[in-house]
Structure formats: structure tokens, C-alpha cells
Protein backbone atom coordinates (compact mmCIF):
# COMPACT_ATOMS: atom_id res chain seq x y z
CA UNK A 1 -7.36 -57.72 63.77
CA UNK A 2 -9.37 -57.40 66.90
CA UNK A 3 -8.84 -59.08 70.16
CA UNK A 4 -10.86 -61.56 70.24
CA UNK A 5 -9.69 -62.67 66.54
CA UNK A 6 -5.75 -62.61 68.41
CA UNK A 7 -7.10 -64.99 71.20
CA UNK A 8 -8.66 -67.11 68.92
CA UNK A 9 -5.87 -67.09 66.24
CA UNK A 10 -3.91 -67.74 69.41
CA UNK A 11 -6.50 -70.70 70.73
CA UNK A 12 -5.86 -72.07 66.59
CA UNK A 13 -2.03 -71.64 66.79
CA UNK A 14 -1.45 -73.49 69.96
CA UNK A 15 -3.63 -76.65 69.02
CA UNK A 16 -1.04 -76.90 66.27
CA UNK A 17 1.76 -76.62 68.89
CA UNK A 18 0.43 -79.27 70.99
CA UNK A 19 0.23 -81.92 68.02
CA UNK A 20 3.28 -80.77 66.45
CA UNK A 21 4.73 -80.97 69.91
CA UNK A 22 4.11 -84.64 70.39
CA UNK A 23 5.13 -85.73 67.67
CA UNK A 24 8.24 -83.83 67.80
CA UNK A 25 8.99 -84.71 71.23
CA UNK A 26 8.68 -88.60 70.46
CA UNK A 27 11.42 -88.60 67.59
CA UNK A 28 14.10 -87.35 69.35
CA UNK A 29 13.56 -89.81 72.15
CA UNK A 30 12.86 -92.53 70.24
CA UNK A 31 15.96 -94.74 70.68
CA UNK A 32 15.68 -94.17 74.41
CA UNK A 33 11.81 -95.14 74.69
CA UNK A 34 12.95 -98.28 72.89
CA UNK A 35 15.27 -99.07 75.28
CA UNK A 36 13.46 -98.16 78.47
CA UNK A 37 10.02 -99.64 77.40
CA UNK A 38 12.06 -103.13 75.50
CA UNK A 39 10.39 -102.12 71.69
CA UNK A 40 11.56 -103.45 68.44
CA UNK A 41 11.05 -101.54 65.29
CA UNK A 42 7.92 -102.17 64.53
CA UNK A 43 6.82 -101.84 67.82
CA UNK A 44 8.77 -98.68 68.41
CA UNK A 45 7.48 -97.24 64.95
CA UNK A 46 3.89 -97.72 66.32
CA UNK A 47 4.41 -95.36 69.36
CA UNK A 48 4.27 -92.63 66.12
CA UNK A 49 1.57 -95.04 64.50
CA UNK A 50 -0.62 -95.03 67.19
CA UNK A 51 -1.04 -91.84 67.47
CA UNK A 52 -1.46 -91.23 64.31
CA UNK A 53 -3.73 -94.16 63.29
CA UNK A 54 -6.49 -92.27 66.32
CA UNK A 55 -5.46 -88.91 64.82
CA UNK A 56 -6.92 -89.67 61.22
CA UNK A 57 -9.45 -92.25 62.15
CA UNK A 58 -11.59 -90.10 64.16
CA UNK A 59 -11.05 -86.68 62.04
CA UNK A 60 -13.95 -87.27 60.00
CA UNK A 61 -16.28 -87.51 63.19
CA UNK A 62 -14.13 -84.64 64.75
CA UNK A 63 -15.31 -82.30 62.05
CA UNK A 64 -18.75 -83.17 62.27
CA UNK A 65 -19.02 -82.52 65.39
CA UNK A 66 -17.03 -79.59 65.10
CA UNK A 67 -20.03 -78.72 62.73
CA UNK A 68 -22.72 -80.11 64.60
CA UNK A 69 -22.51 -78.99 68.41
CA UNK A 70 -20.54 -75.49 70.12
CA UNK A 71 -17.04 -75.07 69.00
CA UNK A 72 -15.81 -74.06 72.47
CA UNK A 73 -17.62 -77.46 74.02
CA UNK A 74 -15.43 -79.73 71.54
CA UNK A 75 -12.87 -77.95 71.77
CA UNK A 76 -12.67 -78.46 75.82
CA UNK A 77 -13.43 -81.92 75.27
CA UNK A 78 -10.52 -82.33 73.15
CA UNK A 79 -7.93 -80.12 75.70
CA UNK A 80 -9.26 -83.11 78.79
CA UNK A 81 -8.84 -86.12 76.96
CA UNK A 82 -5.86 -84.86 75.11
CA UNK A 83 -4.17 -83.90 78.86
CA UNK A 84 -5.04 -87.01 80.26
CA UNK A 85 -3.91 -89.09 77.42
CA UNK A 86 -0.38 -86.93 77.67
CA UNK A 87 -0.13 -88.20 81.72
CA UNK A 88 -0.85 -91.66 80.77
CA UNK A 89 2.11 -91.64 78.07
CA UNK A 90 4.43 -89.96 80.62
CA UNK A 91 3.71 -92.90 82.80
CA UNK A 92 3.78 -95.52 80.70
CA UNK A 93 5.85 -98.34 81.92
CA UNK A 94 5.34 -100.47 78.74
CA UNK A 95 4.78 -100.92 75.12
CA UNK A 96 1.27 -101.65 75.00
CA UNK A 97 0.50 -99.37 78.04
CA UNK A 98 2.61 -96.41 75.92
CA UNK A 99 0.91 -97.20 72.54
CA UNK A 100 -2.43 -97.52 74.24
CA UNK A 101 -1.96 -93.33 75.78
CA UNK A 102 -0.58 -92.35 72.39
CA UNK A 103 -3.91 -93.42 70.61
CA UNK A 104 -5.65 -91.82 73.61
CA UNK A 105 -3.84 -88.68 72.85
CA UNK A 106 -4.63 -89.24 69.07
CA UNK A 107 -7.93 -88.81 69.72
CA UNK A 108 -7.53 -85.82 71.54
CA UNK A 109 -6.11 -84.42 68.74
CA UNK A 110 -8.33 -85.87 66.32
CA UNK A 111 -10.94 -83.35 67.96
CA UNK A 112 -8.67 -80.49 68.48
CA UNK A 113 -7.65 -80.31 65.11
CA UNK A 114 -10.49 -79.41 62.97
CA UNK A 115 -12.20 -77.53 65.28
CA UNK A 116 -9.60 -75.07 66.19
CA UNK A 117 -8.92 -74.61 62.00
CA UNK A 118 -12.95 -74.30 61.88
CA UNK A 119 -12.72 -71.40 64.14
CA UNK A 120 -10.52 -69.92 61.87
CA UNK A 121 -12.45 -69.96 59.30
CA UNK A 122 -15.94 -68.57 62.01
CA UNK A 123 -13.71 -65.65 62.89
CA UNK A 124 -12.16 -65.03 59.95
CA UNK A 125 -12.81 -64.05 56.19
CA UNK A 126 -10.77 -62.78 52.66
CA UNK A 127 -7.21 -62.39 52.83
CA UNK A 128 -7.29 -62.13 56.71
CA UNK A 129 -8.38 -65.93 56.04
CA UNK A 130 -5.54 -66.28 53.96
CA UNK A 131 -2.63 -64.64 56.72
CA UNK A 132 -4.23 -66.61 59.71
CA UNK A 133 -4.10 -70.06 57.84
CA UNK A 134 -0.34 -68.71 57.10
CA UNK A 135 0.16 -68.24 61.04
CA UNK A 136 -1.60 -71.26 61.56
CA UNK A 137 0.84 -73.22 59.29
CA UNK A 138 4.07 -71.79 60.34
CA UNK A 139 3.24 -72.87 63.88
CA UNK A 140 4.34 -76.52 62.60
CA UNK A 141 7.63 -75.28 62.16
CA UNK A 142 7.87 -73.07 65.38
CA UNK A 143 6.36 -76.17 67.25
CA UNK A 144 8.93 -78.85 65.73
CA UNK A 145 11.88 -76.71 66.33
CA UNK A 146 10.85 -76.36 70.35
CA UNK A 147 9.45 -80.34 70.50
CA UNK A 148 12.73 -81.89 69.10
CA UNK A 149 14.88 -79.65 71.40
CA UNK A 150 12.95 -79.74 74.43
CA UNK A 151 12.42 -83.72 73.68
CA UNK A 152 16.24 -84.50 72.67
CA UNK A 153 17.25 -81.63 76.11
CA UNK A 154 15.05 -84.13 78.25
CA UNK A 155 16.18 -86.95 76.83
CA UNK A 156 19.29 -86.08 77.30
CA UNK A 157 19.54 -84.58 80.40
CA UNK A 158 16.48 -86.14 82.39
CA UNK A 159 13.96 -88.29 81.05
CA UNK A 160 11.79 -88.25 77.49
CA UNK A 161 8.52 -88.31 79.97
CA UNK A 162 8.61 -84.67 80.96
CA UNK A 163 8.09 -83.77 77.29
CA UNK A 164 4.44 -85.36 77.28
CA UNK A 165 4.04 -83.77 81.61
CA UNK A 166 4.68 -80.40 79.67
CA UNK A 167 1.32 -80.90 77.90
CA UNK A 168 -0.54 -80.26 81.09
CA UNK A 169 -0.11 -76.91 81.35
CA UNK A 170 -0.51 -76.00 78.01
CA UNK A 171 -3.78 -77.34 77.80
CA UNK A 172 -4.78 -75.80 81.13
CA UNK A 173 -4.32 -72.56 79.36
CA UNK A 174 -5.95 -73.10 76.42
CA UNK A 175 -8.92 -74.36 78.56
CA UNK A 176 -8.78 -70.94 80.28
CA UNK A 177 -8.58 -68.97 76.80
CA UNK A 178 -11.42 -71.20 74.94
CA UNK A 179 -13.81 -70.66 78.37
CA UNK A 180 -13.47 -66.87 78.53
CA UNK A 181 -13.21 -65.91 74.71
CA UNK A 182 -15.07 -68.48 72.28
CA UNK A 183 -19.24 -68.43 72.62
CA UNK A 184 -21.39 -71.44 72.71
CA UNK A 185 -23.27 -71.50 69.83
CA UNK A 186 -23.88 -74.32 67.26
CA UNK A 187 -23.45 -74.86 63.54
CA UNK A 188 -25.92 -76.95 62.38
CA UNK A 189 -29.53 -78.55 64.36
CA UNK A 190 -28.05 -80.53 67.80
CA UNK A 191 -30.54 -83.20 67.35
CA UNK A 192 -29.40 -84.17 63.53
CA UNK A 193 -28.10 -87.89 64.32
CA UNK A 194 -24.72 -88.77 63.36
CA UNK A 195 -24.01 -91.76 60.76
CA UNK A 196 -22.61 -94.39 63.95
CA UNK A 197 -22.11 -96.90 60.64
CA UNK A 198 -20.38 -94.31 58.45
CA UNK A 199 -18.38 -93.97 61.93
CA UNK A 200 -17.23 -97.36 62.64
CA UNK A 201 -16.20 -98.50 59.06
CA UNK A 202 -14.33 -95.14 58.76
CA UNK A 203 -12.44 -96.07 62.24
CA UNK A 204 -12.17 -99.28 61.19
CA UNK A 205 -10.87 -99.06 57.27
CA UNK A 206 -8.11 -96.26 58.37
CA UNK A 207 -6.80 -98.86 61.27
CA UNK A 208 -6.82 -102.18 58.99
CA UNK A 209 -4.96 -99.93 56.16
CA UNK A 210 -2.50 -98.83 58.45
CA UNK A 211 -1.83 -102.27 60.23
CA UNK A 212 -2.07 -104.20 56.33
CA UNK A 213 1.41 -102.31 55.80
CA UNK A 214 2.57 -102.16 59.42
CA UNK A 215 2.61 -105.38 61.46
CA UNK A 216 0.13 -107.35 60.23
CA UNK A 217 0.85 -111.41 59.68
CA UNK A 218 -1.03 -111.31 56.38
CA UNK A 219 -0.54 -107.93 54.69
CA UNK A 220 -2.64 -108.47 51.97
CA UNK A 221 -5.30 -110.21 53.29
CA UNK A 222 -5.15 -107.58 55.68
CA UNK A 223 -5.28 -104.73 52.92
CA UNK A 224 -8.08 -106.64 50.95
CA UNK A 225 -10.50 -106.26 54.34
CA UNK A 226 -9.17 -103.02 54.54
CA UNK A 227 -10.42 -102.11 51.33
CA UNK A 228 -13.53 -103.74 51.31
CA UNK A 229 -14.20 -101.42 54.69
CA UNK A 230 -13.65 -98.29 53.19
CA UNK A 231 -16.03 -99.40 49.77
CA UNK A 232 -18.31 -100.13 52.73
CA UNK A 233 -17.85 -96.68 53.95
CA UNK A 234 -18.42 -94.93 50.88
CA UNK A 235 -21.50 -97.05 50.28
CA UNK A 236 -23.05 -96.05 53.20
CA UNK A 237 -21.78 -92.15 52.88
CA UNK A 238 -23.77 -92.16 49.34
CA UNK A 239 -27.02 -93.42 51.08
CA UNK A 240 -26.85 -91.64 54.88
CA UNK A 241 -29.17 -88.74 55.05
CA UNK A 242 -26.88 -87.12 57.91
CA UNK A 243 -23.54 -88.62 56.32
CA UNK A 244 -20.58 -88.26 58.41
CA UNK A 245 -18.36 -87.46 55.20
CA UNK A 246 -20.73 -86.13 52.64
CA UNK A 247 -19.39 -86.76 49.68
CA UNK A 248 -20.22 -83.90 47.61
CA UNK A 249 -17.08 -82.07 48.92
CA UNK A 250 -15.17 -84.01 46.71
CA UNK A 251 -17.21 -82.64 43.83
CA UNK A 252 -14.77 -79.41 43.79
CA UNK A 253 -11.26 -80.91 42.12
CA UNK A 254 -9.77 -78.26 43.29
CA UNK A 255 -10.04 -79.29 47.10
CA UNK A 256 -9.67 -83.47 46.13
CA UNK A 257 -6.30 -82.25 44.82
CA UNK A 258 -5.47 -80.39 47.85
CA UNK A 259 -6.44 -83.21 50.04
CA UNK A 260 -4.58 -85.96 47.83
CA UNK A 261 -0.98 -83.26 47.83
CA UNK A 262 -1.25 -83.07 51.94
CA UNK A 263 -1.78 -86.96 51.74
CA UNK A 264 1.51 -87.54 49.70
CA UNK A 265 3.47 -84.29 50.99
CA UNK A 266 2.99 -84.88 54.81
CA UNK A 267 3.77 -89.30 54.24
CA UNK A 268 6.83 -88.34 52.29
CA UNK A 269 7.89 -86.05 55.32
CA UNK A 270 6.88 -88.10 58.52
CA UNK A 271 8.63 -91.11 57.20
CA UNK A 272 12.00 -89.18 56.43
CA UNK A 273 11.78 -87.36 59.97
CA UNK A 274 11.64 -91.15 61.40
CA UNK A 275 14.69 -92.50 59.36
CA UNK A 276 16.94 -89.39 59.74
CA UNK A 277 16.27 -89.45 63.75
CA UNK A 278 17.81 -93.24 63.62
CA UNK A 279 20.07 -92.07 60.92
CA UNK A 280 22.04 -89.81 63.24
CA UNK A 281 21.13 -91.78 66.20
CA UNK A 282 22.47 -95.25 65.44
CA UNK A 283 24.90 -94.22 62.60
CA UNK A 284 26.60 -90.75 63.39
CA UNK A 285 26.11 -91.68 67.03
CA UNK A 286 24.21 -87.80 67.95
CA UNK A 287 22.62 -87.98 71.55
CA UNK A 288 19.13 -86.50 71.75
CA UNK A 289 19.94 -83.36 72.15
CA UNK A 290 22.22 -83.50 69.45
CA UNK A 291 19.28 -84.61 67.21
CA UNK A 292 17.00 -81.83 68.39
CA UNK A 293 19.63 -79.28 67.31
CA UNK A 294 20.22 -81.29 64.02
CA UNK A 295 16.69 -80.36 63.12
CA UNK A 296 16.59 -76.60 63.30
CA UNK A 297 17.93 -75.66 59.76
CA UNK A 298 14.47 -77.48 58.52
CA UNK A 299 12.37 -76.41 61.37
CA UNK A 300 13.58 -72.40 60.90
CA UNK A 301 12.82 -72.51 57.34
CA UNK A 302 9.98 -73.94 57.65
CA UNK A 303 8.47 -71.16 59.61
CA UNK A 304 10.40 -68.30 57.41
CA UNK A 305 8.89 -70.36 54.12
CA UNK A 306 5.23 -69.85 56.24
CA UNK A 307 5.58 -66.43 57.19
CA UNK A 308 5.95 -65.29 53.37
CA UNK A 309 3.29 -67.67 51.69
CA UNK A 310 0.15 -64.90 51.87
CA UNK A 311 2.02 -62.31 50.03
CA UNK A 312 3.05 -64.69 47.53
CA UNK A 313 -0.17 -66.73 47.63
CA UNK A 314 -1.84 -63.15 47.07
CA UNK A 315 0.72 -62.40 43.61
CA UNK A 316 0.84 -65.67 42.03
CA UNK A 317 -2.50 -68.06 43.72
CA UNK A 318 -2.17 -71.56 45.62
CA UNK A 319 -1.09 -73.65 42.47
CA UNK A 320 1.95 -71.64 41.14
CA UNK A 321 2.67 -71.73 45.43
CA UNK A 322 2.38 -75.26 45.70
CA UNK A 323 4.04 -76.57 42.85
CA UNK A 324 7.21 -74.64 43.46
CA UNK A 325 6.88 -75.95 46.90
CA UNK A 326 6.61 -79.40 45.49
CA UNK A 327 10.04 -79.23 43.58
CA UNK A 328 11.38 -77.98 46.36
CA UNK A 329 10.92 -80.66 48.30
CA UNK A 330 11.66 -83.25 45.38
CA UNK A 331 15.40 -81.53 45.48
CA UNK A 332 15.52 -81.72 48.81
CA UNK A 333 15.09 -85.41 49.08
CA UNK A 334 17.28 -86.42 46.00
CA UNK A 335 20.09 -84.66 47.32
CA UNK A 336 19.22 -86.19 50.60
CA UNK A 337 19.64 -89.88 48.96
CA UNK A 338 22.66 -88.63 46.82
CA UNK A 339 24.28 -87.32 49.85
CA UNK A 340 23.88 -90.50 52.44
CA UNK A 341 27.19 -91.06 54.67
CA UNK A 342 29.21 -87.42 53.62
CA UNK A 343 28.54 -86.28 56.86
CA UNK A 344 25.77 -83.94 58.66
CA UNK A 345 26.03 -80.73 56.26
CA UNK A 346 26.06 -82.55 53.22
CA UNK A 347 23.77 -85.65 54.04
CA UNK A 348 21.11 -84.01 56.69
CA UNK A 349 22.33 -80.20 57.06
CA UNK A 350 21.67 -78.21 53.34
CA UNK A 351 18.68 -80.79 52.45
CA UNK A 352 16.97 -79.60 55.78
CA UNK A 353 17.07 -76.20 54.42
CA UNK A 354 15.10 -77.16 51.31
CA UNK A 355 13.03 -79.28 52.67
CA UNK A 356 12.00 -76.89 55.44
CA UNK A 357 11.68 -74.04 52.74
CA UNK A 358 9.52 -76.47 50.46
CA UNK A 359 7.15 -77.98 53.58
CA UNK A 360 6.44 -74.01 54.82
CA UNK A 361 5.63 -73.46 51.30
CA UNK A 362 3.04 -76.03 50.84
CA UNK A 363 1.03 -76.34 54.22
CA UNK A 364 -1.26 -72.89 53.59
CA UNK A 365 -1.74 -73.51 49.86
CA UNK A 366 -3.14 -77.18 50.22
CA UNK A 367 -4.91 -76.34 53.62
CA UNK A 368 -6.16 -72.99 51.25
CA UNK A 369 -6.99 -75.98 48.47
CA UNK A 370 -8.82 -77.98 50.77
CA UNK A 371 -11.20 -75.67 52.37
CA UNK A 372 -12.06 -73.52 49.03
CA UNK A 373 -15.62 -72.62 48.52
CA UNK A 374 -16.93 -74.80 51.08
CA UNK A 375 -20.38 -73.99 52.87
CA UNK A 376 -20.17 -73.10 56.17
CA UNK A 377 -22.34 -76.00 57.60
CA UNK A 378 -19.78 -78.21 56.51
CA UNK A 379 -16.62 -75.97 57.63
CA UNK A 380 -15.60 -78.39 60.28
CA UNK A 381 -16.12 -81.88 58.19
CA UNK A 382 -13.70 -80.14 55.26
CA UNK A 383 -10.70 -79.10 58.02
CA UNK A 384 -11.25 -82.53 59.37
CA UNK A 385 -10.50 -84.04 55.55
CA UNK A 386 -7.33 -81.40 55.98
CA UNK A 387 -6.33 -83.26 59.02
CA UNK A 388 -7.22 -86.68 57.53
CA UNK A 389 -4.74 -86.24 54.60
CA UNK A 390 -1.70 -85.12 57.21
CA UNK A 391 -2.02 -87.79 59.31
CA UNK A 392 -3.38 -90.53 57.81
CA UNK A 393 -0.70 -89.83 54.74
CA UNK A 394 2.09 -89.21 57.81
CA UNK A 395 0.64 -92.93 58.77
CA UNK A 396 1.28 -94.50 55.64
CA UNK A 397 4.13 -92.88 54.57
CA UNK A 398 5.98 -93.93 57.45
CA UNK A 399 4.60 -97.48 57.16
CA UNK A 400 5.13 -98.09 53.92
CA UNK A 401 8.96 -96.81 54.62
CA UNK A 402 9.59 -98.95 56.93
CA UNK A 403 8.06 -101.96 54.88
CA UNK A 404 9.62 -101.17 51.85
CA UNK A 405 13.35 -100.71 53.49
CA UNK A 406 12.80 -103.73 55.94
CA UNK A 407 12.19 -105.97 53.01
CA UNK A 408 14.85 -104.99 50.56
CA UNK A 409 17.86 -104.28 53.25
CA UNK A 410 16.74 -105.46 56.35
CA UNK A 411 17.40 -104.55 59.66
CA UNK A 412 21.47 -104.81 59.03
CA UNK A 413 21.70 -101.17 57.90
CA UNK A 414 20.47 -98.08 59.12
CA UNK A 415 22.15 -96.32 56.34
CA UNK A 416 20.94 -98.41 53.46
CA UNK A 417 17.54 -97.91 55.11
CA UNK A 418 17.44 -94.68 54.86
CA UNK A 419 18.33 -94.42 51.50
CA UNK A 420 15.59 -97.16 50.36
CA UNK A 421 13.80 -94.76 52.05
CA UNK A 422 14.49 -91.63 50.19
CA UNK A 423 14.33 -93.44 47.12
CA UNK A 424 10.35 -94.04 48.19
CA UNK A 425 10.22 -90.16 49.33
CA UNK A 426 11.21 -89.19 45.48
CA UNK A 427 8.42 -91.23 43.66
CA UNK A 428 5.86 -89.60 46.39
CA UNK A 429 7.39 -86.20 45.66
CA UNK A 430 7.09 -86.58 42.34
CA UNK A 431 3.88 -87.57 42.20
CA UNK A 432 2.81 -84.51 44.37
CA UNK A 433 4.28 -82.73 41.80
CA UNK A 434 2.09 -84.01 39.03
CA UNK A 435 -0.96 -83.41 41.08
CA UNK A 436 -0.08 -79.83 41.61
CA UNK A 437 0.05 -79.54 38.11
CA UNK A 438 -2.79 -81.02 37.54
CA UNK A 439 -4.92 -78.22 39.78
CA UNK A 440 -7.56 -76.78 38.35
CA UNK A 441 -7.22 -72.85 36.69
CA UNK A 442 -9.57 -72.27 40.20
CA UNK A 443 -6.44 -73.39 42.34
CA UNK A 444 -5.23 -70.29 40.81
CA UNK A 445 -7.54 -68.14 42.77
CA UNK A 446 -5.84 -65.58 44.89
């Protein structure tokens, strides 16, 4: 590996930290941003949606643009607005004025995202592919371990808002790196237009989705629009001569099932890190800190799990990888919901160490799934669909969490919350698993 493949594995590895970061950095403050900015539940769960909701909406776009116009110019586009939306959050001195920064930052990383994974895949080729997607991946581990420690030590200690100040510098640097290293050159024609319908019924679908199972008055009239937005969207995908998700990637079953396992996986996992941060908030009564410690035995093995998926990607291929990854995970959450209430080792402690081994398992082989055999024109728009499937599943797994355990328990319980909870985390992990088996003798490929 040459140096300018280190800087821009490097460039790649810290866009991950950032977003992993945020996230990271809200859950362990979360009881505390309640309080300070006067949020309910729902309201408090949308400081995660929000972010989220921008995140996936505007992937698709991201990666075309990623595809259409100079990495390094998107990419510096992404690092501003992702700064400034970090300083606005830090500030915030309300709800609306916190949710509102937190989509601005969502967008941010909605641009970040695929681009810096595209880059991986312009610098990049064979099995050093393969390892740098593994670095890439384990970053998520290395970033949650510092974000809930750093967010629960200035929770603790000082205030939750230097979490999103520490941004600033990061993406200063970054800005630096992507300015001296990464050349200005473009992917496809500059003066293609973009699909500005296929745009706004993609934004708009992914938002009325989200909000049908998260705060809306009238869920299902609410999902039924949502719906008929994204049949809209496809519509108009099948006819646009410049489509802004063309649909032929999802020709290859072998990245639809990648896409649809990240979906699943990543929803199953954002909505347990949300429960088990009020789990050992409100019930075992952990400060902050205390939470951001609670975390590591997941967050280490998360990043050990990533640090050994090439070699065993290499001996056994992506499928074999990803469905032992799968039943990890599907242990790790029904001995979660079998061990509710019997303390931290038994109820949060040991499941963290499965989970965290199955999660650094599975991120390479579906990210691996979902970018295999695509053409290089469309290298951007398929890490964007990566990115779509982790955030928008992250979305909806949380939402439909905290729908399904507000309606059968109520707000009375934390406890029987969370297990409602894991109960909705097993049927998604087994359903990942049946996807994984259902991958293709391609998904095999080494």
C-alpha cells in the first residue's frame, strides 16, 4: 500500500468516525439532552431520527453525485455542511432547533458517506479492496467505543455539547487531507442532468415512512402516502434517462440481498443501542459515563470481529461470513431478552460480546455484497444504496421499536420495553438469517 492509498484509506476511515461518532455521542447523553432541551420520547427518539431520516434520504443523490462531479469537491462539501451542522447542534437551545442541526448534520453525512467508500473502491482493487472495506468497517467499532465514552465523560463531567464542538476539528483535518491528496477529476459527463423528480419523491417517501411509524397522528394513512411516494419513485426511476437510482443494480441478487441484510442487521442494532442506553440509564441507574464504559465489551469486539473478516472472507466467501455473523447476532439478542433484570454481566455484559463479534462480522461481507460487480460509473450510486440500507434500516428499526413497545407496555416500564424490544430484534435477526441463506452461490465469491 502506497501513500497516497494510506491517506485516502485514512480520508475513508475517518468519515466513518465522524458518523459513528455522532451517533455514539448522542446515546450516552440522551437522558440529559431530554432534560436540558424538555423532550419526551418521541421527541427525544427523533434527535437519533433526524439525523438519520437526512442520512438515508439524500444517499441516493449523494452517490450520484459522488459519481457525477470530483470526489474531492463533494467530499469538501460534505466536511462544511457537516461542521456547521455539528456547531448548530452544540448550540441548540431547543427541541426543534436540536432536531433541525441533527438533519443538517444528516445531510452532511449523507454526502460524506458514499463518496469516501467510492474512493475506496477508485484507489483500490482485488483483495486490497477486500482489507480496506475490512478497515473501513472496523472503524464503526473503534468510533463507537471513543463516541459513547467521550459522550457519557462529557456528559458526565461537563456538558453533552462538546461531543458535537469536537467535530470541528476533525473535519478541519480531513479538509486539509482531501485538498492536498485526492485529484479533481470526474466520473461520469458534468453536464448529465440529475432526475430533481426521482430526487424529491425519494426525499420525500424515506421521511413519510419514517414519520408513518414515528409520530405521525394517522400512521397508516401516513404509511399509505408513504407508499404511494416511493411507487412514484420507482415509476419515474424506470422512465428517467439520467435516473438518480438506476434500477438495474438491483438486477444482481447477490447485491439486493446484501442491501436488504444491512437494512434488517443495522435496524435490529440501532434500536437495541437506544433501549439498552435507557435500560441502564433509568433502570440500573448508570451515569453517562457509566454507560459509555458499559458499551466497550460490544464496541472491542466489534473491531477484533472486523480486523479478521478478509482472511476469513478470503477462505470461506461473504455468504458462509455473513450467515455465521447472522446467528451470532440472533444469540446475542435472545440471551439479551432471556437475561433482562440479572444484572449488567448477564443482561447487557456477555450479549455485548456476541453481538459485537456478530456486527464486526457482517459489516464487510454485506458492504462486499452490495458493491459486487458493479460498473464503475455507478460506484458512488451503489455505496450510497450501502448507506441507504444502514440508516434508513437504523431509522426504522428504532421506530418501529419504540412503536411496537409503546403500544403493548407503555411508557410504565423501561424494562418491559426493552424486552418487547428484543423480542422485535429476534424476528429481524432471524429473518437476516434466512436472507443470508438465501445468497446466491456468487455471494460465495472470494
Amino acid at each position: 500500500m502506497h501513500l497516497k492509498q494510506r491517506i485516502v484509506l485514512t480520508i475513508a476511515m475517518l468519515s466513518y468516525l465522524l458518523t459513528a461518532m455522532s451517533n455514539c455521542l448522542v446515546i450516552t447523553g440522551l437522558t440529559k439532552i431530554a432534560a436540558d432541551l424538555s423532550l419526551n420520547q418521541v421527541g427525544l427518539s427523533w434527535v437519533q431520527n433526524a439525523y438519520g431520516l437526512a442520512f438515508g434520504s439524500f444517499l441516493l443523490l449523494s452517490g450520484r453525485l459522488s459519481d457525477a462531479f470530483s470526489r474531492r469537491s463533494i467530499l469538501n462539501i460534505a466536511l462544511v455542511i457537516f461542521l456547521v451542522g455539528s456547531l448548530l447542534s452544540g448550540m441548540a437551545t431547543s427541541g426543534p432547533v436540536m432536531i433541525g442541526a441533527r438533519f443538517l448534520q444528516g445531510i452532511g453525512s449523507a454526502l460524506l458517506a458514499p463518496t469516501s467508500m467510492a474512493l475506496l473502491i477508485d484507489y483500490f482493487d482485488g483483495p486490497a479492496l477486500v482489507k480496506a472495506i475490512a478497515w473501513y468497517s472496523s472503524v464503526a467499532g473503534l468510533g463507537s467505543s471513543i463516541g459513547l465514552i467521550l459522550g457519557g465523560l462529557f456528559a458526565s463531567l461537563w456538558s453533552w455539547r462538546l461531543g458535537f464542538y469536537l467535530n470541528v476539528p476533525v473535519c478541519l483535518v480531513m479538509l486539509l487531507l482531501s485538498w492536498q491528496t485526492l485529484k479533481a477529476t470526474t466520473a461520469l459527463e458534468a453536464h448529465q442532468r440529475f432526475d430533481l423528480l426521482g430526487t424529491i419523491t425519494s426525499v420525500l417517501g424515506c421521511g413519510m415512512l419514517v414519520f408513518a411509524l414515528n409520530g405521525a397522528k394517522q400512521p397508516l394513512l401516513t404509511l399509505g402516502v408513504a407508499i404511494l411516494i416511493m411507487a412514484v419513485f420507482v415509476i419515474i426511476e424506470h422512465h428517467s434517462q439520467h435516473p438518480l437510482l438506476p434500477l438495474s443494480i438491483f438486477h444482481n441478487w447477490v447485491r439486493t440481498d446484501g442491501y436488504l441484510c444491512r437494512l434488517i442487521l443495522n435496524g435490529a442494532v440501532l434500536g437495541y443501542w437506544f433501549f439498552v442506553s435507557e435500560y441502564l440509564q433509568q433502570v440500573m441507574h448508570y451515569s453517562p459515563l457509566q454507560v459509555g464504559f458499559a458499551y466497550l465489551p460490544l464496541s472491542v469486539t466489534l473491531f477484533l470481529a472486523a480486523m479478521v473478516v478478509p482472511r476469513l472472507v478470503n477462505a470461506w466467501g461473504n455468504k458462509i461470513v455473513l450467515i455465521i455473523a447472522s446467528i451470532t447476532m440472533l444469540v446475542g439478542f435472545a440471551l439479551t431478552l432471556t437475561m433482562i433484570g440479572r444484572g449488567y454481566w448477564l443482561s447487557v455484559g456477555i450479549p455485548m460480546f456476541i453481538l459485537g463479534l456478530g456486527q464486526g462480522l457482517a459489516l464487510a461481507p454485506t458492504t462486499n455484497m452490495g458493491i459486487y460487480h458493479v460498473p464503475a460509473q455507478e460506484s458512488g450510486t451503489a455505496s450510497g444504496l450501502v448507506n441507504v440500507a444502514h440508516q434508513i434500516g437504523g431509522v426504522l428499526g428504532l421506530a418501529l421499536m419504540v412503536n411496537v413497545a409503546s403500544a403493548l407496555v407503555g411508557a410504565i416500564s423501561i424494562q418491559r420495553q426493552f424486552s418487547v424490544a428484543m423480542v422485535v430484534a429476534v424476528v429481524m435477526m432471524t429473518l437476516t438469517v434466512l436472507l443470508a441463506l438465501l445468497a446466491g452461490r456468487e455471494a460465495q465469491e472470494k
